[in-house]
N, C-alpha and C. Protein backbone atom coordinates (compact mmCIF):
# COMPACT_ATOMS: atom_id res chain seq x y z
N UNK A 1 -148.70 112.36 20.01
CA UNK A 1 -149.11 111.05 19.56
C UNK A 1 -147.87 110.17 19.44
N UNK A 2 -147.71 108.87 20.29
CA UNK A 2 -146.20 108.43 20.00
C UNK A 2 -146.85 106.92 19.63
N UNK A 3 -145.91 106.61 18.68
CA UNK A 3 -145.92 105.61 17.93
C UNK A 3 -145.81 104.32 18.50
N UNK A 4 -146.55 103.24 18.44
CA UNK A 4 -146.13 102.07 19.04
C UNK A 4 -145.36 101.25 18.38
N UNK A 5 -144.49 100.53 19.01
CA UNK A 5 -143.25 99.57 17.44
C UNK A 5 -144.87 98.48 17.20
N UNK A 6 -144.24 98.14 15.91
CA UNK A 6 -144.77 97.40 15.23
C UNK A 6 -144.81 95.86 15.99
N UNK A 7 -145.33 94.70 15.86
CA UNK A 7 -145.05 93.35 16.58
C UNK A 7 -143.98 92.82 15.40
N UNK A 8 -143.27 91.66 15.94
CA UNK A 8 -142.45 91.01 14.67
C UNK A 8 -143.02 90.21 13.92
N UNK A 9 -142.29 90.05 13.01
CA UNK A 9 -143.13 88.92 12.23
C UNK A 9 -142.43 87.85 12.47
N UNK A 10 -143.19 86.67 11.44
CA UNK A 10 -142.82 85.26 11.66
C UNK A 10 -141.67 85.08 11.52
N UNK A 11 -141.11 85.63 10.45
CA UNK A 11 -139.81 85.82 10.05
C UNK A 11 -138.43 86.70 10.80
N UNK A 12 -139.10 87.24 11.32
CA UNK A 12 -137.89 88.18 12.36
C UNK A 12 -138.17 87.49 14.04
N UNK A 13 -138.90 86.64 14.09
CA UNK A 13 -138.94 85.93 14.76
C UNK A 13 -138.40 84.78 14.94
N UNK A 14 -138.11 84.26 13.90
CA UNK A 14 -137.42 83.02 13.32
C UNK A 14 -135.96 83.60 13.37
N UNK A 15 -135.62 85.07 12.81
CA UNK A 15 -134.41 84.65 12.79
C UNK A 15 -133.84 85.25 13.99
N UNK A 16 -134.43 85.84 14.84
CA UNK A 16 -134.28 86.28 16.43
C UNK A 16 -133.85 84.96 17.34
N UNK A 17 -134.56 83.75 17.14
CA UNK A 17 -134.43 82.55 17.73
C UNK A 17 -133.19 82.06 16.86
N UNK A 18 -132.92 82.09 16.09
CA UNK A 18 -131.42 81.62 15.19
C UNK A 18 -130.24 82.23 16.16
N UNK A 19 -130.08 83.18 16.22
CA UNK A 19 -129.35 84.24 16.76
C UNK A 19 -128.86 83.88 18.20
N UNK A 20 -130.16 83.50 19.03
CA UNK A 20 -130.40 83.52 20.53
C UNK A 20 -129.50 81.89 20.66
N UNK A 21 -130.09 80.98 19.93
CA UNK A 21 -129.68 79.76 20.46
C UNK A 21 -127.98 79.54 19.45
N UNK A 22 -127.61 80.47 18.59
CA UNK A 22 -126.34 80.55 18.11
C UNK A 22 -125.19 80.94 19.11
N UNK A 23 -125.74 82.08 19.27
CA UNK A 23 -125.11 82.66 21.05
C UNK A 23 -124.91 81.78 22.03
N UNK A 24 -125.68 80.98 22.26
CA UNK A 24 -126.05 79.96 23.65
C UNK A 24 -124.80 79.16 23.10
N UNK A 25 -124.80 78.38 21.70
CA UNK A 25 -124.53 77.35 21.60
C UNK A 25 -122.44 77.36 21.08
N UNK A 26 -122.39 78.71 20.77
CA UNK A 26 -121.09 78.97 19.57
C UNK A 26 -120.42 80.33 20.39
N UNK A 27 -121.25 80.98 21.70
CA UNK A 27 -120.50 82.37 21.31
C UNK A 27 -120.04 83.44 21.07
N UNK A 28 -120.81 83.23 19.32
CA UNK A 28 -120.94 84.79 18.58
C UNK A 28 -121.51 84.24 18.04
N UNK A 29 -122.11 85.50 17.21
CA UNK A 29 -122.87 85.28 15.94
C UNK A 29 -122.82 84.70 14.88
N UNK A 30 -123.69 84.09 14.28
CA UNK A 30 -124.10 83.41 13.23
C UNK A 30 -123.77 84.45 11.72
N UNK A 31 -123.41 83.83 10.81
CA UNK A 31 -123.07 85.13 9.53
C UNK A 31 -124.52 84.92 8.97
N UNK A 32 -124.88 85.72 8.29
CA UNK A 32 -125.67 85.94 7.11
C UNK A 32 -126.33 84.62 6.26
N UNK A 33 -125.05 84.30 5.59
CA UNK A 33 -125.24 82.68 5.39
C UNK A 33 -125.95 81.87 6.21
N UNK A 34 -125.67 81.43 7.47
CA UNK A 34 -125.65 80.47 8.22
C UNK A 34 -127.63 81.01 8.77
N UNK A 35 -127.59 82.27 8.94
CA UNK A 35 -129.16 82.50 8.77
C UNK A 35 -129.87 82.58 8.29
N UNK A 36 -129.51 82.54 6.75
CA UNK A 36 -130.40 82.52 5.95
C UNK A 36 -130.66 80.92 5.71
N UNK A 37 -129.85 79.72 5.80
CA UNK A 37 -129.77 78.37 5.86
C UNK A 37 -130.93 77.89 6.62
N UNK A 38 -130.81 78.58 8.09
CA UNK A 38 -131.64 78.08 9.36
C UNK A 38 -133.50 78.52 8.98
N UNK A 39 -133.24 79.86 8.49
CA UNK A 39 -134.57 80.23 8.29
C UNK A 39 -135.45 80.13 6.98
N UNK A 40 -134.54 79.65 5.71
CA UNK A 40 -135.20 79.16 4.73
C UNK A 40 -135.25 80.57 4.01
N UNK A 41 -133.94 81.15 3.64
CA UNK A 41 -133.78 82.57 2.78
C UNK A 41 -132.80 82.63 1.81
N UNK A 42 -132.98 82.20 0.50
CA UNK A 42 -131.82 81.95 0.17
C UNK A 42 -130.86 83.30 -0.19
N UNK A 43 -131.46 84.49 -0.02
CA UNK A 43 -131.30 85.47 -0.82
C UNK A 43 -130.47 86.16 1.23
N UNK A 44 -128.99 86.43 0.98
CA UNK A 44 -128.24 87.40 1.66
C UNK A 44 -128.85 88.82 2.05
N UNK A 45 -129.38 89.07 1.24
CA UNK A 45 -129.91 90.53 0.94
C UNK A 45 -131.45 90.63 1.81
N UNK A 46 -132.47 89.29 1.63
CA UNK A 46 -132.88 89.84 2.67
C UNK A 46 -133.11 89.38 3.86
N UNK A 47 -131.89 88.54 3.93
CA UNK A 47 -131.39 88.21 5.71
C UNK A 47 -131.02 89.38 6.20
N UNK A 48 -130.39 90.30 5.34
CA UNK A 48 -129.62 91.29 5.99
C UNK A 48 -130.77 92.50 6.02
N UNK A 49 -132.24 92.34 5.54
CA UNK A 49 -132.81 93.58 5.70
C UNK A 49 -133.68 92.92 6.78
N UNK A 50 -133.87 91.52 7.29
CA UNK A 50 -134.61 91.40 8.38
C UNK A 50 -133.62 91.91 9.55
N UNK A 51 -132.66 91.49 9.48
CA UNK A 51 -131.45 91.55 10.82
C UNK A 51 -131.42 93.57 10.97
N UNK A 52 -131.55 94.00 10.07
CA UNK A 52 -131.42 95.90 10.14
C UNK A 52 -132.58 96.34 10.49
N UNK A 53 -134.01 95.43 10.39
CA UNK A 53 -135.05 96.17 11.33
C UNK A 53 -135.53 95.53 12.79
N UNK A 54 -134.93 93.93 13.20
CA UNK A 54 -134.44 93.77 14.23
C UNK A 54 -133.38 95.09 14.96
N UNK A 55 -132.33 95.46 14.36
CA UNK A 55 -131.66 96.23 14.62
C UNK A 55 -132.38 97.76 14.94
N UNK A 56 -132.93 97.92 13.83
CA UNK A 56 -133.67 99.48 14.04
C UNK A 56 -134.89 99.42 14.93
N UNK A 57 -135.27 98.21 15.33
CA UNK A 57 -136.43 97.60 16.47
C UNK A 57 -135.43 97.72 17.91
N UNK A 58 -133.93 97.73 18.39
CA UNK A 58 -133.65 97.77 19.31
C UNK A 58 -133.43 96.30 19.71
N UNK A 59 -133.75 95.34 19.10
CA UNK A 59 -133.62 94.16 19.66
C UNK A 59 -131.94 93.46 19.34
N UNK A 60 -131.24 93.56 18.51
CA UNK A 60 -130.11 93.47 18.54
C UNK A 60 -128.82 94.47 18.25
N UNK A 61 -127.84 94.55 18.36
CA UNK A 61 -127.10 95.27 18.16
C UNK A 61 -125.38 94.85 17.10
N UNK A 62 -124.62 95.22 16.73
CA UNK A 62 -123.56 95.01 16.30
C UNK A 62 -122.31 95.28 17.04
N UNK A 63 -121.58 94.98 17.18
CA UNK A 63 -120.24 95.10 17.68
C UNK A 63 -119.10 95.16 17.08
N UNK A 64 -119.48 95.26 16.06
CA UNK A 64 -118.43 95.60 14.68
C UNK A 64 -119.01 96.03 13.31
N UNK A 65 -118.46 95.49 12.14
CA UNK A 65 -119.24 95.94 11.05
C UNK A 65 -119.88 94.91 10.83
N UNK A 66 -119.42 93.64 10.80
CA UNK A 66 -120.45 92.50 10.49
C UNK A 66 -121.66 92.32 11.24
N UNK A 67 -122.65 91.40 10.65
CA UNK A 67 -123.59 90.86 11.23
C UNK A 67 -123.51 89.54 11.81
N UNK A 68 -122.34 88.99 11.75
CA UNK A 68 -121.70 88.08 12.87
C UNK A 68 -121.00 88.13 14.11
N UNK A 69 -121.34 89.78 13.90
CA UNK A 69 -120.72 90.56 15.47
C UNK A 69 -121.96 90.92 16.19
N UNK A 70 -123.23 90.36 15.86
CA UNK A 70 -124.47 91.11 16.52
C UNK A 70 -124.37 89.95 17.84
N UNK A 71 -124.81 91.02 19.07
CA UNK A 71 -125.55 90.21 20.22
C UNK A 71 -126.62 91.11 20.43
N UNK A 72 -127.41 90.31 21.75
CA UNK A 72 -128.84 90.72 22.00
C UNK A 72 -128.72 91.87 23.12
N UNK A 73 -129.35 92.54 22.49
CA UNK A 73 -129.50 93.79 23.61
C UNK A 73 -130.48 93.28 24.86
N UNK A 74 -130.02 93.73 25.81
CA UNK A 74 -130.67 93.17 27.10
C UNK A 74 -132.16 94.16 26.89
N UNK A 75 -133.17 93.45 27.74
CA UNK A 75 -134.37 94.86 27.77
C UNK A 75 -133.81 95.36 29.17
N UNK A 76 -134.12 96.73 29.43
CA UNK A 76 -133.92 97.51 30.68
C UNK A 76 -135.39 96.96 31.40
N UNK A 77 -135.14 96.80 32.75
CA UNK A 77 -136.71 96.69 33.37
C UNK A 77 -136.99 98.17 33.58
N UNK A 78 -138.36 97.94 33.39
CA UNK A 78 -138.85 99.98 33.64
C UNK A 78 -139.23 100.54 35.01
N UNK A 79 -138.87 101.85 34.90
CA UNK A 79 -138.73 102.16 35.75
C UNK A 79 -140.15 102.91 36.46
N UNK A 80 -140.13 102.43 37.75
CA UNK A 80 -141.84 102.89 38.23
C UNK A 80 -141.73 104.35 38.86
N UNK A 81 -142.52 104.82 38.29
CA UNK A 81 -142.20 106.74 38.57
C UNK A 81 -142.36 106.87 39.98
N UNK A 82 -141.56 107.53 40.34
CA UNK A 82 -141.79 108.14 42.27
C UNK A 82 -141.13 107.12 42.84
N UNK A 83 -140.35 106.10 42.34
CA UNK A 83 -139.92 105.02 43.32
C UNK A 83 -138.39 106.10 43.13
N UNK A 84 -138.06 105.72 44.41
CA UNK A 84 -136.23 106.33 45.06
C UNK A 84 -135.27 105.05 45.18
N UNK A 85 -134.02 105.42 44.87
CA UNK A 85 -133.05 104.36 44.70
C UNK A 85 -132.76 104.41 46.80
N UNK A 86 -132.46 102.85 47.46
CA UNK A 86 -132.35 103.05 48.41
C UNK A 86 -130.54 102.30 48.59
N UNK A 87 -129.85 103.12 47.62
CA UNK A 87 -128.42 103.16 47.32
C UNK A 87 -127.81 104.27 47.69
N UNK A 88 -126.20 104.16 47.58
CA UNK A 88 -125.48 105.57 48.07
C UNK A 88 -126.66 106.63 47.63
N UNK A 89 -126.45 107.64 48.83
CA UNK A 89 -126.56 108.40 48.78
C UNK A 89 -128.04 108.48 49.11
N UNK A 90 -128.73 107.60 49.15
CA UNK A 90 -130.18 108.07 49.63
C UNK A 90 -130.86 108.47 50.78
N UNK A 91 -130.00 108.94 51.66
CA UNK A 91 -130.08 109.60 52.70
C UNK A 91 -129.25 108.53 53.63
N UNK A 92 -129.54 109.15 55.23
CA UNK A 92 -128.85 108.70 55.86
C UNK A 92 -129.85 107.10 56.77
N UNK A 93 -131.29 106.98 56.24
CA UNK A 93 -131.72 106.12 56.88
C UNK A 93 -131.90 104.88 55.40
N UNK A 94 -131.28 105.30 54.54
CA UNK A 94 -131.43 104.23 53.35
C UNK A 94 -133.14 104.93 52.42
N UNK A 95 -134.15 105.54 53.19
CA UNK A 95 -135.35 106.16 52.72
C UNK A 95 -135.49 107.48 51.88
N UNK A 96 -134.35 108.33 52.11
CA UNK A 96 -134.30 109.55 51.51
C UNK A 96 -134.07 110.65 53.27
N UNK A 97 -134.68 110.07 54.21
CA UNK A 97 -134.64 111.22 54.66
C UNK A 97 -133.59 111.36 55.69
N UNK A 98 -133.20 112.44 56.05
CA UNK A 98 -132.55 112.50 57.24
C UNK A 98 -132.46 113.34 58.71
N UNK A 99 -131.77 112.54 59.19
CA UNK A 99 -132.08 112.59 60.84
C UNK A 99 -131.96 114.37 61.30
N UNK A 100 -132.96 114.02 62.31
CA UNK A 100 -133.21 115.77 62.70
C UNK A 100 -131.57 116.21 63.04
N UNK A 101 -131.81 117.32 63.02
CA UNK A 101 -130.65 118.35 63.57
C UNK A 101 -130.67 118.32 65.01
């Protein structure tokens, strides 16, 4: 039985878009402060527990110890089962297979 993530809320949504257009606009990241300003939190504490289940959601990451070191984790596109890379090494016709003997 595997678990589906949860959807975000309004609020980790809000401060997901803080983040995104901080980046665009500055960079780096936005501190704590400066997100809790944008999203209407006055309390540090739980800017910093929305930003740790963004985090434990996979959607952002840190690059140091602060939370003004977070950027956005890219999504991977997925991968379609049985498809073959037609890169080095995938045979000698680019398909997988190769030429008779």
């Amino acid at each position: 039985m595997s678990r589906r993530p949860r959807p975000l809320t309004a609020r980790q949504e809000a401060v997901l878009a803080v983040i995104k257009v901080w980046l665009a606009e500055r960079g780096h990241g936005p501190t704590v402060r400066e997100i809790g300003a944008r999203v209407g939190l006055a309390s540090t504490s739980s800017v910093a527990h929305q930003l740790g289940r963004l985090e434990a959601g996979g959607l952002i990451a840190r690059t140091g110890r602060d939370w003004s070191t977070c950027v956005l984790v890219e999504e991977q596109p997925a991968r379609r089962p049985g498809l073959r890379s037609r890169g080095p090494g995938a045979g000698a016709d680019g398909y997988g297979r190769r030429p008779a003997p």
